[in-house]
PDB file of N, CA and C in Angstrom:
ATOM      1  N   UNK A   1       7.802   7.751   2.946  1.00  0.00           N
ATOM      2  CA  UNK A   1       7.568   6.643   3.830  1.00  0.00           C
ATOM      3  C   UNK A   1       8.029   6.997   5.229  1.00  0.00           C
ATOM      4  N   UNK A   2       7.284   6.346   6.504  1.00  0.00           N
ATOM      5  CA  UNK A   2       7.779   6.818   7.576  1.00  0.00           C
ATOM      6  C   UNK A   2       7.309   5.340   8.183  1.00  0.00           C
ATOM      7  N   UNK A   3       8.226   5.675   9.720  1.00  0.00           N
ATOM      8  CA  UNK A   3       8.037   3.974  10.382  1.00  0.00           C
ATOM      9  C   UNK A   3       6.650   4.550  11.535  1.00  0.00           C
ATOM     10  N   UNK A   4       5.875   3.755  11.696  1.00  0.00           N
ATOM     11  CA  UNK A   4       4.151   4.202  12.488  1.00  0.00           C
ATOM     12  C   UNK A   4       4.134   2.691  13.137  1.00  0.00           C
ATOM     13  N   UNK A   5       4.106   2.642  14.493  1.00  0.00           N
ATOM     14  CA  UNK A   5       3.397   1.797  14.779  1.00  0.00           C
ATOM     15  C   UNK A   5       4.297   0.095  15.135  1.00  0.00           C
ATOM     16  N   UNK A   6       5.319   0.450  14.396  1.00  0.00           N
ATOM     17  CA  UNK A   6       6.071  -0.885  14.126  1.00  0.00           C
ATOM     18  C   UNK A   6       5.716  -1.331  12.525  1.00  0.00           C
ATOM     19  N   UNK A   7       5.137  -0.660  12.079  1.00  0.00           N
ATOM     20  CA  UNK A   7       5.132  -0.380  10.374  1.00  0.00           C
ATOM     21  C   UNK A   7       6.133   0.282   9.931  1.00  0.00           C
ATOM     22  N   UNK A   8       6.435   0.129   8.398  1.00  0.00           N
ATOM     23  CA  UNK A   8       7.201   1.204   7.726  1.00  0.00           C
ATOM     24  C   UNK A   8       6.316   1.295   6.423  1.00  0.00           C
ATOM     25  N   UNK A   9       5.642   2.567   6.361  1.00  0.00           N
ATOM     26  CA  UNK A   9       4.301   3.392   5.639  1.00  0.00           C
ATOM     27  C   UNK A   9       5.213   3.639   4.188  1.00  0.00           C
ATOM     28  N   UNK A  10       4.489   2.908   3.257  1.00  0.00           N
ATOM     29  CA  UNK A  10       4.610   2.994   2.054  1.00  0.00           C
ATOM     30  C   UNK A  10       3.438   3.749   1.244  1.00  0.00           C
ATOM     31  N   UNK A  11       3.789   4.958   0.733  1.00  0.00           N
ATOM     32  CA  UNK A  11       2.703   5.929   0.365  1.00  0.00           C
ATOM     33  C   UNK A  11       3.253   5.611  -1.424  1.00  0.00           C
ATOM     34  N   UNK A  12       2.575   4.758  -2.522  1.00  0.00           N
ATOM     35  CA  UNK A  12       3.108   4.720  -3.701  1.00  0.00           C
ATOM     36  C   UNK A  12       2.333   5.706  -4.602  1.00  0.00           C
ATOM     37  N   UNK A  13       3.176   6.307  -5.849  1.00  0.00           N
ATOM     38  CA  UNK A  13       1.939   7.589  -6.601  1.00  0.00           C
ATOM     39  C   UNK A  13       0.981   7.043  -7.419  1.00  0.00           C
ATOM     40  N   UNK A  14       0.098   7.234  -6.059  1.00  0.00           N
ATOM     41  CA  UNK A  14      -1.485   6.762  -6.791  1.00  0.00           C
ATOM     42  C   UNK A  14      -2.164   7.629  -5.976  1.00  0.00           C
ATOM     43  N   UNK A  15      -1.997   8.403  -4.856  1.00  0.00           N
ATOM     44  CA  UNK A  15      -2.509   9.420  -4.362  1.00  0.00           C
ATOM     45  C   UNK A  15      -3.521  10.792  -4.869  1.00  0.00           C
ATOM     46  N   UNK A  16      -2.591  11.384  -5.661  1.00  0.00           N
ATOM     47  CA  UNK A  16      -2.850  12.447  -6.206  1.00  0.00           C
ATOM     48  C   UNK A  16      -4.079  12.501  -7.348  1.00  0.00           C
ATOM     49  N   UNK A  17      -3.972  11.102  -7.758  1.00  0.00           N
ATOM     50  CA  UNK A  17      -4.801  10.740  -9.236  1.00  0.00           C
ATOM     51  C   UNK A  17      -5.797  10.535  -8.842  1.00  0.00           C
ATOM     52  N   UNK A  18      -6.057   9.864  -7.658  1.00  0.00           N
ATOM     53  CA  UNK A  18      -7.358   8.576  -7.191  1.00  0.00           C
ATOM     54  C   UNK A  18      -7.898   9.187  -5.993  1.00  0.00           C
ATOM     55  N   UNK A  19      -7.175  10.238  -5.697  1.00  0.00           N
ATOM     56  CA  UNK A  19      -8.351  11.112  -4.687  1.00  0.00           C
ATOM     57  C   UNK A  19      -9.265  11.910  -5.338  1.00  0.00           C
ATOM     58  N   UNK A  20     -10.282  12.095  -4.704  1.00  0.00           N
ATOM     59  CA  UNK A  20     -10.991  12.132  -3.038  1.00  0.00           C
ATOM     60  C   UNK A  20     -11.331  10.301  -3.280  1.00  0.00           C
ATOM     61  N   UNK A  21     -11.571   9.220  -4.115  1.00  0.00           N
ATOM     62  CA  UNK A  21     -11.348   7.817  -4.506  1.00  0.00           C
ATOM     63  C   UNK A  21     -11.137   6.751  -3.361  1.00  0.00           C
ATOM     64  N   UNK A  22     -11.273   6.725  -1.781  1.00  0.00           N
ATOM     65  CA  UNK A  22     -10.352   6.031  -1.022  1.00  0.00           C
ATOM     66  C   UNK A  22     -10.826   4.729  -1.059  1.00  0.00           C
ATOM     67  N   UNK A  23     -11.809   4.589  -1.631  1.00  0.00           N
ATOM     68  CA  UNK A  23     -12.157   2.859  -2.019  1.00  0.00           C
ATOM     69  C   UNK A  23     -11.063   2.382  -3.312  1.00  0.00           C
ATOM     70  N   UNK A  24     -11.466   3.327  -4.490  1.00  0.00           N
ATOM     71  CA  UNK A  24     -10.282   3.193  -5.263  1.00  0.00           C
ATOM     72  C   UNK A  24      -9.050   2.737  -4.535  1.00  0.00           C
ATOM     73  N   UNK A  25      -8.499   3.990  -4.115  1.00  0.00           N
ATOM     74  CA  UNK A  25      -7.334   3.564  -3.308  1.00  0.00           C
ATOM     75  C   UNK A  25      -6.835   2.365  -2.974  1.00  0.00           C
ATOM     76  N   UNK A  26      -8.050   1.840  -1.629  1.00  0.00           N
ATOM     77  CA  UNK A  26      -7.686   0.817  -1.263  1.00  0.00           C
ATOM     78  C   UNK A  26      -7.203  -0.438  -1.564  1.00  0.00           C
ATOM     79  N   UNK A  27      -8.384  -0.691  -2.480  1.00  0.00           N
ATOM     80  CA  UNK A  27      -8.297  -1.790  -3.606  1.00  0.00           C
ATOM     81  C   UNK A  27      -6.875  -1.646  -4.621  1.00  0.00           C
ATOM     82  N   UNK A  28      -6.808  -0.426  -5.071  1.00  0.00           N
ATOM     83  CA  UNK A  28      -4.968  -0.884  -5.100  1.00  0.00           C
ATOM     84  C   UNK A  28      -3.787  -0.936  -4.752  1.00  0.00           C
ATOM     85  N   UNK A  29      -4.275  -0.587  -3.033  1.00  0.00           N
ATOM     86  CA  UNK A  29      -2.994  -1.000  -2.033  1.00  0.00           C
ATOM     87  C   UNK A  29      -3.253  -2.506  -1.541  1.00  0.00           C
ATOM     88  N   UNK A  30      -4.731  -2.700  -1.859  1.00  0.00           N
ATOM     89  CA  UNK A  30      -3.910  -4.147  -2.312  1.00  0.00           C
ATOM     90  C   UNK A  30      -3.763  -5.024  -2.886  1.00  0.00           C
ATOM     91  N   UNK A  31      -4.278  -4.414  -3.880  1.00  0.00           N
ATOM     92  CA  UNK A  31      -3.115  -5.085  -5.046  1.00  0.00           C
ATOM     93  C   UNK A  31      -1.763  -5.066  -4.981  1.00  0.00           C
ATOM     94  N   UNK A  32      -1.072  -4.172  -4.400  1.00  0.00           N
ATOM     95  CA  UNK A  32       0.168  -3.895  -4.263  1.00  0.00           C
ATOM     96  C   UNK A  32       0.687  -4.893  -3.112  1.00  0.00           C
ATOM     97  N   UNK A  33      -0.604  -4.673  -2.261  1.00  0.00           N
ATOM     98  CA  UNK A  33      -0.350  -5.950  -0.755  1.00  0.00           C
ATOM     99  C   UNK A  33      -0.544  -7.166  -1.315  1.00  0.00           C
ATOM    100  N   UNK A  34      -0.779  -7.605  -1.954  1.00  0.00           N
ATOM    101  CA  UNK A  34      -1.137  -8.784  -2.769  1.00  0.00           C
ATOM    102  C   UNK A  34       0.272  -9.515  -3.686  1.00  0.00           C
ATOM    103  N   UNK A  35       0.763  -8.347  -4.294  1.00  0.00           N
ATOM    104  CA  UNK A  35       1.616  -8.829  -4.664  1.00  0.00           C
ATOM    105  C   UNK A  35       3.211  -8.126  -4.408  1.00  0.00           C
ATOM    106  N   UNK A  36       3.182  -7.762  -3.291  1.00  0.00           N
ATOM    107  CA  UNK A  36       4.502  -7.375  -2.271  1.00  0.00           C
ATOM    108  C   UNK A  36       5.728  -8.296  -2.511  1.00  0.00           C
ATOM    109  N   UNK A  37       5.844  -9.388  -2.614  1.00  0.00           N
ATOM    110  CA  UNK A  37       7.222 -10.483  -2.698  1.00  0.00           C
ATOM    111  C   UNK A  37       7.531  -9.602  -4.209  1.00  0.00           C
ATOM    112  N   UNK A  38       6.876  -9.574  -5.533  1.00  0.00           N
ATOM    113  CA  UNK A  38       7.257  -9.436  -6.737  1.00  0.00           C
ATOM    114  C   UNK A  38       7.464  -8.042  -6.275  1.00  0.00           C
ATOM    115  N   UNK A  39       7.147  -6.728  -5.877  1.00  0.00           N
ATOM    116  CA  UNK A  39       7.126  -5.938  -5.604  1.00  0.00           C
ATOM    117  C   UNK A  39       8.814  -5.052  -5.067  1.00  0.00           C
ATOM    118  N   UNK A  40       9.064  -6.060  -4.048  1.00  0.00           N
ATOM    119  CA  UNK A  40      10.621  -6.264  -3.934  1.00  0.00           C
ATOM    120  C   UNK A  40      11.447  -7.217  -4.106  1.00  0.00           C
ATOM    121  N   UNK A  41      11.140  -7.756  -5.300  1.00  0.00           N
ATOM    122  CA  UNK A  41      11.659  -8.927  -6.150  1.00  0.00           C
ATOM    123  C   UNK A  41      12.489 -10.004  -4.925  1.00  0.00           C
ATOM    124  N   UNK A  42      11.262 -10.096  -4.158  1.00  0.00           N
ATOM    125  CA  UNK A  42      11.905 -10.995  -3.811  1.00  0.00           C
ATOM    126  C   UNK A  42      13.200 -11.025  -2.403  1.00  0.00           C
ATOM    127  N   UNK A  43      13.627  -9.832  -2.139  1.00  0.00           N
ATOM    128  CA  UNK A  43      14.794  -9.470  -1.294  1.00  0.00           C
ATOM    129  C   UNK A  43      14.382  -9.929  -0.442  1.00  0.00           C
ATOM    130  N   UNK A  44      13.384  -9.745   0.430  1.00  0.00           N
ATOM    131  CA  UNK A  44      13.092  -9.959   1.824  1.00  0.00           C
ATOM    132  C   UNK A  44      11.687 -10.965   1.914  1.00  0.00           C
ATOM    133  N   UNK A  45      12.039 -12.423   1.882  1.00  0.00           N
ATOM    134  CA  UNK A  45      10.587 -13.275   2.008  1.00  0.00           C
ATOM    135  C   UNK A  45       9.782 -12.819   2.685  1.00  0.00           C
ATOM    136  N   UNK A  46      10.413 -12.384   4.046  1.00  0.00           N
ATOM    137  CA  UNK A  46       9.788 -12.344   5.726  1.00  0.00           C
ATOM    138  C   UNK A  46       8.651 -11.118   5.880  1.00  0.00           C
ATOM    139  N   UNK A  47       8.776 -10.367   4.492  1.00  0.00           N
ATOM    140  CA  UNK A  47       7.659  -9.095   4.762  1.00  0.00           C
ATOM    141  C   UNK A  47       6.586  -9.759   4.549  1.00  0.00           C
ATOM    142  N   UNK A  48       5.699  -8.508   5.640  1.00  0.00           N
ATOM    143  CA  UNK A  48       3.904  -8.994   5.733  1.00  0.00           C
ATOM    144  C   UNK A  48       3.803  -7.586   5.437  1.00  0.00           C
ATOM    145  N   UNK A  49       2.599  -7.751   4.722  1.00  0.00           N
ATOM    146  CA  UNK A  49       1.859  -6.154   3.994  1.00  0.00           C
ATOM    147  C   UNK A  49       0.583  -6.062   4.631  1.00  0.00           C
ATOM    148  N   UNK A  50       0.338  -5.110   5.192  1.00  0.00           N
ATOM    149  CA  UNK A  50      -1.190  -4.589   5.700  1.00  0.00           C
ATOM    150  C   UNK A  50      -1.555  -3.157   5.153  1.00  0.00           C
ATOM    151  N   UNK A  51      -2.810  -3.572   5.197  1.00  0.00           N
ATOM    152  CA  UNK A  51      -3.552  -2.247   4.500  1.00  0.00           C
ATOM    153  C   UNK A  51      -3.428  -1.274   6.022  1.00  0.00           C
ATOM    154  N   UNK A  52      -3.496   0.275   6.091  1.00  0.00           N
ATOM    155  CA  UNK A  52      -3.930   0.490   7.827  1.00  0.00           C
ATOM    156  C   UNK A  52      -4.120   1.892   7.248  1.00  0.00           C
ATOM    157  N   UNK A  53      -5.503   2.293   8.289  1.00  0.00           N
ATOM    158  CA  UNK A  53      -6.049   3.603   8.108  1.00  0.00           C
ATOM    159  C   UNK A  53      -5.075   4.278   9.264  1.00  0.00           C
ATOM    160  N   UNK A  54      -4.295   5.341   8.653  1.00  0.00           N
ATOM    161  CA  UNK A  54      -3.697   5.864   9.765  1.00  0.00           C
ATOM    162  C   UNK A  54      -3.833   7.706   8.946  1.00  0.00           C
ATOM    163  N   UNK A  55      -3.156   8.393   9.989  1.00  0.00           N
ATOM    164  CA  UNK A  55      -3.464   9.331   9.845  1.00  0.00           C
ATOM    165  C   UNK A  55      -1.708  10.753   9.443  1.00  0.00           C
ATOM    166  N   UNK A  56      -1.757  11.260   8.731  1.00  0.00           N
ATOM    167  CA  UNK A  56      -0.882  11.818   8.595  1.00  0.00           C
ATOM    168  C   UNK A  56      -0.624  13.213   9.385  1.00  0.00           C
ATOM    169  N   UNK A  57       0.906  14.063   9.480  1.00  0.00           N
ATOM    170  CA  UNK A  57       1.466  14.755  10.591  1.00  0.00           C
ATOM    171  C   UNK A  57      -0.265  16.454  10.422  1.00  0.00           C
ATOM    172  N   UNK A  58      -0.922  15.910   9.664  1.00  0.00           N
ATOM    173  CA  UNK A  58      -1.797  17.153   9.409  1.00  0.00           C
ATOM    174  C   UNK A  58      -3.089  16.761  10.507  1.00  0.00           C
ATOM    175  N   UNK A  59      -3.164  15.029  10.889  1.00  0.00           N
ATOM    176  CA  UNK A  59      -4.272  14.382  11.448  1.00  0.00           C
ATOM    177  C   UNK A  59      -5.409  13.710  10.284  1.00  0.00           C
ATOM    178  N   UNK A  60      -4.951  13.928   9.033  1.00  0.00           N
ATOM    179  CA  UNK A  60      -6.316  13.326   7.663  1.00  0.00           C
ATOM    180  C   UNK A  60      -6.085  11.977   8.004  1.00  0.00           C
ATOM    181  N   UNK A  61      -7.147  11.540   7.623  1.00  0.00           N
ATOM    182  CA  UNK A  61      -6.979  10.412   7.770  1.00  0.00           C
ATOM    183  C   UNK A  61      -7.017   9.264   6.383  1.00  0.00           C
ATOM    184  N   UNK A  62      -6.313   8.791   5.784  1.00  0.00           N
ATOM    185  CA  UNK A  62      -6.595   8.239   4.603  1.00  0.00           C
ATOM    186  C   UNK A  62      -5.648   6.666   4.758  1.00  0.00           C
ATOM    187  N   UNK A  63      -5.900   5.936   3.865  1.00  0.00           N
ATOM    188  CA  UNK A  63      -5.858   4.260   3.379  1.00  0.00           C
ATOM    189  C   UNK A  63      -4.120   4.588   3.255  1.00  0.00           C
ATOM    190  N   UNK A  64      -3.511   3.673   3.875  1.00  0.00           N
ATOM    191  CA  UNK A  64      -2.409   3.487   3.812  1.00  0.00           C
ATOM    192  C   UNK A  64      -1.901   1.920   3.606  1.00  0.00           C
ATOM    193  N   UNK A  65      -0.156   1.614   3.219  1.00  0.00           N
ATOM    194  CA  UNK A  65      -0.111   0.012   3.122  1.00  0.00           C
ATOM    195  C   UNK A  65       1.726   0.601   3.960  1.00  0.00           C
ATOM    196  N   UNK A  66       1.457  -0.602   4.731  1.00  0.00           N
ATOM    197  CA  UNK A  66       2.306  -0.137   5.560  1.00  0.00           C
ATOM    198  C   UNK A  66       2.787  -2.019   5.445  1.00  0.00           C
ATOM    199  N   UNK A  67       4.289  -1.754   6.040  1.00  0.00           N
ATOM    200  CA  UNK A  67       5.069  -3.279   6.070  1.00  0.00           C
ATOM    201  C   UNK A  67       5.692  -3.694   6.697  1.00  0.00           C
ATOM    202  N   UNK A  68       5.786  -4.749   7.381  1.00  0.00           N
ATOM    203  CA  UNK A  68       7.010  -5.270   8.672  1.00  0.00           C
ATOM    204  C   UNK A  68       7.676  -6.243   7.517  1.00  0.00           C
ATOM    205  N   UNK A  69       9.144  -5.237   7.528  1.00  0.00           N
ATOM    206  CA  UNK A  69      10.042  -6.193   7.089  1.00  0.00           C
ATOM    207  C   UNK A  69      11.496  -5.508   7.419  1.00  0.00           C
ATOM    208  N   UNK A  70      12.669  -6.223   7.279  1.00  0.00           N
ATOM    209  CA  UNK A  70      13.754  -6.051   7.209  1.00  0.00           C
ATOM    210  C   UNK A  70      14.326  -4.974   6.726  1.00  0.00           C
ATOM    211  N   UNK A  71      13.915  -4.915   5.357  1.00  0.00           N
ATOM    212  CA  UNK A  71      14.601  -4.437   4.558  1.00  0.00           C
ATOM    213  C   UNK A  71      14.520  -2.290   4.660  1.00  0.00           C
ATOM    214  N   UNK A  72      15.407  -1.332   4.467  1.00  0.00           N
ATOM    215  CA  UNK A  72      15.305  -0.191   4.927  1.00  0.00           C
ATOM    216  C   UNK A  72      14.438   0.200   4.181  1.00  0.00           C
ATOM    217  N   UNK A  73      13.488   1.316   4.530  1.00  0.00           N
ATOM    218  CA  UNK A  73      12.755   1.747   3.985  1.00  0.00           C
ATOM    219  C   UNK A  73      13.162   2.586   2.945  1.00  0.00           C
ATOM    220  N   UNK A  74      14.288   3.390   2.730  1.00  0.00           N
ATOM    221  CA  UNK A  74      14.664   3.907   1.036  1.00  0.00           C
ATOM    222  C   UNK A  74      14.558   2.781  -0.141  1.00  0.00           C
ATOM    223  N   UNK A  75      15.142   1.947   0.693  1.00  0.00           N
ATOM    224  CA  UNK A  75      15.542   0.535  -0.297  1.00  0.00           C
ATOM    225  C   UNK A  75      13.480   0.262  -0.707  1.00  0.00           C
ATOM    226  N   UNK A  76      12.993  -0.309   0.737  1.00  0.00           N
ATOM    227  CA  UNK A  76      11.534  -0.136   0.103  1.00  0.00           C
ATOM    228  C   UNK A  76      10.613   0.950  -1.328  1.00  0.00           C
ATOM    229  N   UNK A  77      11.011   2.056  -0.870  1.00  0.00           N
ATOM    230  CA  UNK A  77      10.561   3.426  -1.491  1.00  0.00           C
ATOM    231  C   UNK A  77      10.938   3.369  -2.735  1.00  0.00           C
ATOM    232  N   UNK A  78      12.386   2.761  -2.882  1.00  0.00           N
ATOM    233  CA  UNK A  78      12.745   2.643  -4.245  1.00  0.00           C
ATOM    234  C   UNK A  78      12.600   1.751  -5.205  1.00  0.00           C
ATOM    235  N   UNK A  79      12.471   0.656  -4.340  1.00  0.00           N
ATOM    236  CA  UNK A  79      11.871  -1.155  -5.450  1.00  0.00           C
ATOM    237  C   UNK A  79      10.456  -0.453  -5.857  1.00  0.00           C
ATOM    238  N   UNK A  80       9.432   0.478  -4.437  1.00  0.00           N
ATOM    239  CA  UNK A  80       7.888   0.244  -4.961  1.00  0.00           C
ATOM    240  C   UNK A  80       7.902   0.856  -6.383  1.00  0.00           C
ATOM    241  N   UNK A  81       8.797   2.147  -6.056  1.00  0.00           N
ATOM    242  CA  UNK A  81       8.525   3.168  -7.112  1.00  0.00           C
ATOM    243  C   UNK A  81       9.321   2.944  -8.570  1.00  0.00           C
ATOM    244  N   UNK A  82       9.957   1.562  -8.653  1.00  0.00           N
ATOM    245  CA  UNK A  82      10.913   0.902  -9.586  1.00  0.00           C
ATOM    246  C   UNK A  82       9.392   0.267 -10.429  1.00  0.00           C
ATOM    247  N   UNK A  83       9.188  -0.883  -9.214  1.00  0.00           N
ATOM    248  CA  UNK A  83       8.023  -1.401  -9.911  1.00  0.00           C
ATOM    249  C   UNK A  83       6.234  -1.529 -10.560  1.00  0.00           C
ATOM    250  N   UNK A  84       6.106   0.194  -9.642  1.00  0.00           N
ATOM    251  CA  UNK A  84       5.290   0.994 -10.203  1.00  0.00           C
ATOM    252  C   UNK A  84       5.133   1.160 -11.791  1.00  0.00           C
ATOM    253  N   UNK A  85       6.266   2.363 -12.230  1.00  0.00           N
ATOM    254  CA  UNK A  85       7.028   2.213 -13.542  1.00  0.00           C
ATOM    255  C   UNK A  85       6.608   1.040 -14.250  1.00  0.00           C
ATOM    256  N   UNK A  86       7.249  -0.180 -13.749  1.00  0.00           N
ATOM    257  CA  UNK A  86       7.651  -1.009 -14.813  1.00  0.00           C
ATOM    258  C   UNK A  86       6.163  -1.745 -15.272  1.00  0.00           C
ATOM    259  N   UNK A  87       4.820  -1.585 -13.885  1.00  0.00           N
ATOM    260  CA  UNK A  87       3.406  -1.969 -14.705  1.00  0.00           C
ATOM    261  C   UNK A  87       2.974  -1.033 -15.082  1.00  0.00           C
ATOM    262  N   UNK A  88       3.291   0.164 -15.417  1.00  0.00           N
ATOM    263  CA  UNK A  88       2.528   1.560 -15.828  1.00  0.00           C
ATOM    264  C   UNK A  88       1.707   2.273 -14.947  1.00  0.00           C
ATOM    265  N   UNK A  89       2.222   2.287 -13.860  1.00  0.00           N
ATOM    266  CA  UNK A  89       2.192   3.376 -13.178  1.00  0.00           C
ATOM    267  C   UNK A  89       0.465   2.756 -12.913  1.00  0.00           C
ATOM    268  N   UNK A  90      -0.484   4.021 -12.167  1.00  0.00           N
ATOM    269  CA  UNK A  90      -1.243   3.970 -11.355  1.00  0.00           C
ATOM    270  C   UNK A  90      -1.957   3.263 -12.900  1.00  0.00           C
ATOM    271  N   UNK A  91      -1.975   3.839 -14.188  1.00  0.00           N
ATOM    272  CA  UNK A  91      -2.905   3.080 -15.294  1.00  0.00           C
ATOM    273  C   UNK A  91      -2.983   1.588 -15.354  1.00  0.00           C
ATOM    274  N   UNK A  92      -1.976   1.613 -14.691  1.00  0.00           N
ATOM    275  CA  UNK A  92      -1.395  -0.107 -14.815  1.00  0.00           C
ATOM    276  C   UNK A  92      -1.872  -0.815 -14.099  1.00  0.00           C
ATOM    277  N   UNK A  93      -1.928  -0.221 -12.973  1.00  0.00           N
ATOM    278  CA  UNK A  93      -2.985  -1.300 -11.750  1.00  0.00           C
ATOM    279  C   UNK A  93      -4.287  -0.781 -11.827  1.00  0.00           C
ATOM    280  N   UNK A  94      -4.597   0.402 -12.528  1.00  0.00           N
ATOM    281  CA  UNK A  94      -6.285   0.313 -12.254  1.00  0.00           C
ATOM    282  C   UNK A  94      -6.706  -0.861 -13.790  1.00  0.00           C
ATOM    283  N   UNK A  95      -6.002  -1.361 -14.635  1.00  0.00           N
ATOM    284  CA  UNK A  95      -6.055  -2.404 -15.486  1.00  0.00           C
ATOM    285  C   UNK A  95      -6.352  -3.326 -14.730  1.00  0.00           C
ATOM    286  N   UNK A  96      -5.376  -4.205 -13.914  1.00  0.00           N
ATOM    287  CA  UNK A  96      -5.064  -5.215 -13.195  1.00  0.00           C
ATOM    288  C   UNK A  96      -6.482  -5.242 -11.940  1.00  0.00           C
ATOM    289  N   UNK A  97      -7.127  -4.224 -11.457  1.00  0.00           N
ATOM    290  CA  UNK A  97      -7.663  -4.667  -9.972  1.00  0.00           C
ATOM    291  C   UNK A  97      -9.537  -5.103 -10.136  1.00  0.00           C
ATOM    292  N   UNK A  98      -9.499  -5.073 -11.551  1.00  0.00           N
ATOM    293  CA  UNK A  98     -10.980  -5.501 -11.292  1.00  0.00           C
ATOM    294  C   UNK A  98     -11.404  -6.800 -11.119  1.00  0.00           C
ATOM    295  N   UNK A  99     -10.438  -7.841 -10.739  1.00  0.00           N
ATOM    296  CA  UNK A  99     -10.676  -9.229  -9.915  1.00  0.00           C
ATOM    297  C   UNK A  99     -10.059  -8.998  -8.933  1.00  0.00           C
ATOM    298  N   UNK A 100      -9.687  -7.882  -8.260  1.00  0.00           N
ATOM    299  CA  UNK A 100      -9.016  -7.995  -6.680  1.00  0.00           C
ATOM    300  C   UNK A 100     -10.866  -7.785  -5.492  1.00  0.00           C
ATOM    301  N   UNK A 101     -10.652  -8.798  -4.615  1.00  0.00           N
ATOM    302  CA  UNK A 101     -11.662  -8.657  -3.680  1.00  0.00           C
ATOM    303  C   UNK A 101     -10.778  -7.785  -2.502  1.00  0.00           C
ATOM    304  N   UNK A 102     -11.419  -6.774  -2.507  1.00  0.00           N
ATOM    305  CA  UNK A 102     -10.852  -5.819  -1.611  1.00  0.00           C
ATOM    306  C   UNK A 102     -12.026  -4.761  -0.115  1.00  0.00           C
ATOM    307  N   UNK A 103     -10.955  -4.980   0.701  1.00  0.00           N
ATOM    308  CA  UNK A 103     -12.287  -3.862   1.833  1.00  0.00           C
ATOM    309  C   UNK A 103     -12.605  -2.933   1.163  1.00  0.00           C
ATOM    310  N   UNK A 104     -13.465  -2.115   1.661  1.00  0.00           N
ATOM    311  CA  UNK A 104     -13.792  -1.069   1.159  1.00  0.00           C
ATOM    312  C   UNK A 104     -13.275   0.144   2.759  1.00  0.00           C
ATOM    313  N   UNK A 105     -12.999   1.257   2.022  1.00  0.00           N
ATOM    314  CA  UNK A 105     -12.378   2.217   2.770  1.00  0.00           C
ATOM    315  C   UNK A 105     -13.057   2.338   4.384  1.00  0.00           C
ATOM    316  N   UNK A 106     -14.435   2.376   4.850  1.00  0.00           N
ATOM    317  CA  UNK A 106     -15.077   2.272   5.707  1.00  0.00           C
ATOM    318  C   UNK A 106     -14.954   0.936   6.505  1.00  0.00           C
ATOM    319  N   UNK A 107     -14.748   0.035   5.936  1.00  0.00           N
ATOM    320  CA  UNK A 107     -14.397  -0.937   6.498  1.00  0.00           C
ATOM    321  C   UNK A 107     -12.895  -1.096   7.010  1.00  0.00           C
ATOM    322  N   UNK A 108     -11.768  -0.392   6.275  1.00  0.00           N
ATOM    323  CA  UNK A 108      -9.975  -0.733   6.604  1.00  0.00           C
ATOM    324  C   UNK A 108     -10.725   0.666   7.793  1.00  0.00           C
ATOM    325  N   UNK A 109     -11.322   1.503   7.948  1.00  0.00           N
ATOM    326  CA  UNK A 109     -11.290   2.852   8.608  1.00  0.00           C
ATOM    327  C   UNK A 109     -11.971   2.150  10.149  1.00  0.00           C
ATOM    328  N   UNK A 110     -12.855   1.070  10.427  1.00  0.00           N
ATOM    329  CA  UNK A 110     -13.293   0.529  11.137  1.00  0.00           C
ATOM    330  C   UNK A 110     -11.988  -1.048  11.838  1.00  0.00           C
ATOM    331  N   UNK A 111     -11.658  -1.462  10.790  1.00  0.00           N
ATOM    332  CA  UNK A 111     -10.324  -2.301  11.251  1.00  0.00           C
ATOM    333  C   UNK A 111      -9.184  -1.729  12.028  1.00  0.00           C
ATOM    334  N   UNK A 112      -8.468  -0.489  11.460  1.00  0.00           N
ATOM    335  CA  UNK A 112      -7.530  -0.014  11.293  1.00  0.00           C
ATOM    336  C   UNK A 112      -6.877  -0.282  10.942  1.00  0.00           C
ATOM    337  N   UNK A 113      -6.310  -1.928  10.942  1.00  0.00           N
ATOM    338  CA  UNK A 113      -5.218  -2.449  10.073  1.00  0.00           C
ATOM    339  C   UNK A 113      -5.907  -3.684   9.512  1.00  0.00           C
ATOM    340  N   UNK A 114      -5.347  -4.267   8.198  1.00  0.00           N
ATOM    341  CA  UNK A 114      -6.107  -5.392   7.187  1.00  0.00           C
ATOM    342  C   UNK A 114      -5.097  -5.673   6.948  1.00  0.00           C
ATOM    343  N   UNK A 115      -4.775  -7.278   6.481  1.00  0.00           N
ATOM    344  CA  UNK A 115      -5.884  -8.607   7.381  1.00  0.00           C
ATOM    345  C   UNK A 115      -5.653  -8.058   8.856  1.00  0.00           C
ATOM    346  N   UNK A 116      -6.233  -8.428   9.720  1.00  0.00           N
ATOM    347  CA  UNK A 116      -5.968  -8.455  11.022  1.00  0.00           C
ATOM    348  C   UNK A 116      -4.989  -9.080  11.927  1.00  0.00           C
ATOM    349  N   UNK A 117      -4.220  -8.349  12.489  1.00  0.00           N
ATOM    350  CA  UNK A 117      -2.750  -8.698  13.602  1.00  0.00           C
ATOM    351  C   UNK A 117      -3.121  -9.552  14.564  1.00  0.00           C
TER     352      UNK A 117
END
C-alpha cells in the first residue's frame, strides 16, 4: 500500500490470480469498496473507498481501491488481508460478486477515480 494523491492504495491478493482480468478486478474492488466498514470492522466510520485507475512506480496502469481514512495504512493492509482470509480469499469474492453492479475497467480508466470526488 502506498499514500497517491491524498489516497492510501490498497492493493488486496487478487492481483496475481485475476490478471490480465481488469474488469474482473474491478468488480471485486468493489466489492471490497462496497463493503469497507465490515472490512475494518468497523474502526474508522469516516473512511470513503474509491475505485482509481492509477498507475504504478513501473507507469502500468491497472484498477486500484484506494481510501481516505484515518486509520494507518499497516493497520489498513492488515484488517484487508485479515478479512480476505476469513471470506476465502480471492475464491470467496469471486462467489459473492455476481450481483455486484460494477464499472467496467474502461470506464474507472476514463473516470480515474469511482464514484466521483
Amino acid at each position: 500500500m502506498i499514500e497517491k494523491g491524498g489516497f492510501t492504495i490498497v492493493e488486496p491478493n487478487i492481483y496475481d490470480e485475476l490478471f490480465p482480468n481488469n474488469d474482473l478486478i474491478v468488480k471485486c474492488l468493489e466489492y471490497i469498496r462496497l463493503n469497507v466498514k465490515n472490512v475494518l470492522k468497523n474502526k474508522e466510520a469516516n473512511t470513503l473507498a474509491y475505485l482509481i485507475s492509477g498507475n504504478n512506480f513501473l507507469g502500468q496502469n491497472y484498477p486500484m481501491l484506494g481510501l481516505k481514512s484515518e486509520l494507518d495504512f499497516f493497520e489498513i493492509d492488515d484488517l484487508v488481508d485479515k478479512w480476505m482470509k476469513e471470506i476465502g480469499g480471492v475464491e470467496g469474492i469471486l462467489k459473492k460478486i455476481n450481483d455486484i453492479n460494477s464499472i467496467t475497467w474502461d470506464e474507472l480508466k476514463e473516470f480515474k477515480v469511482y464514484p466521483q470526488i
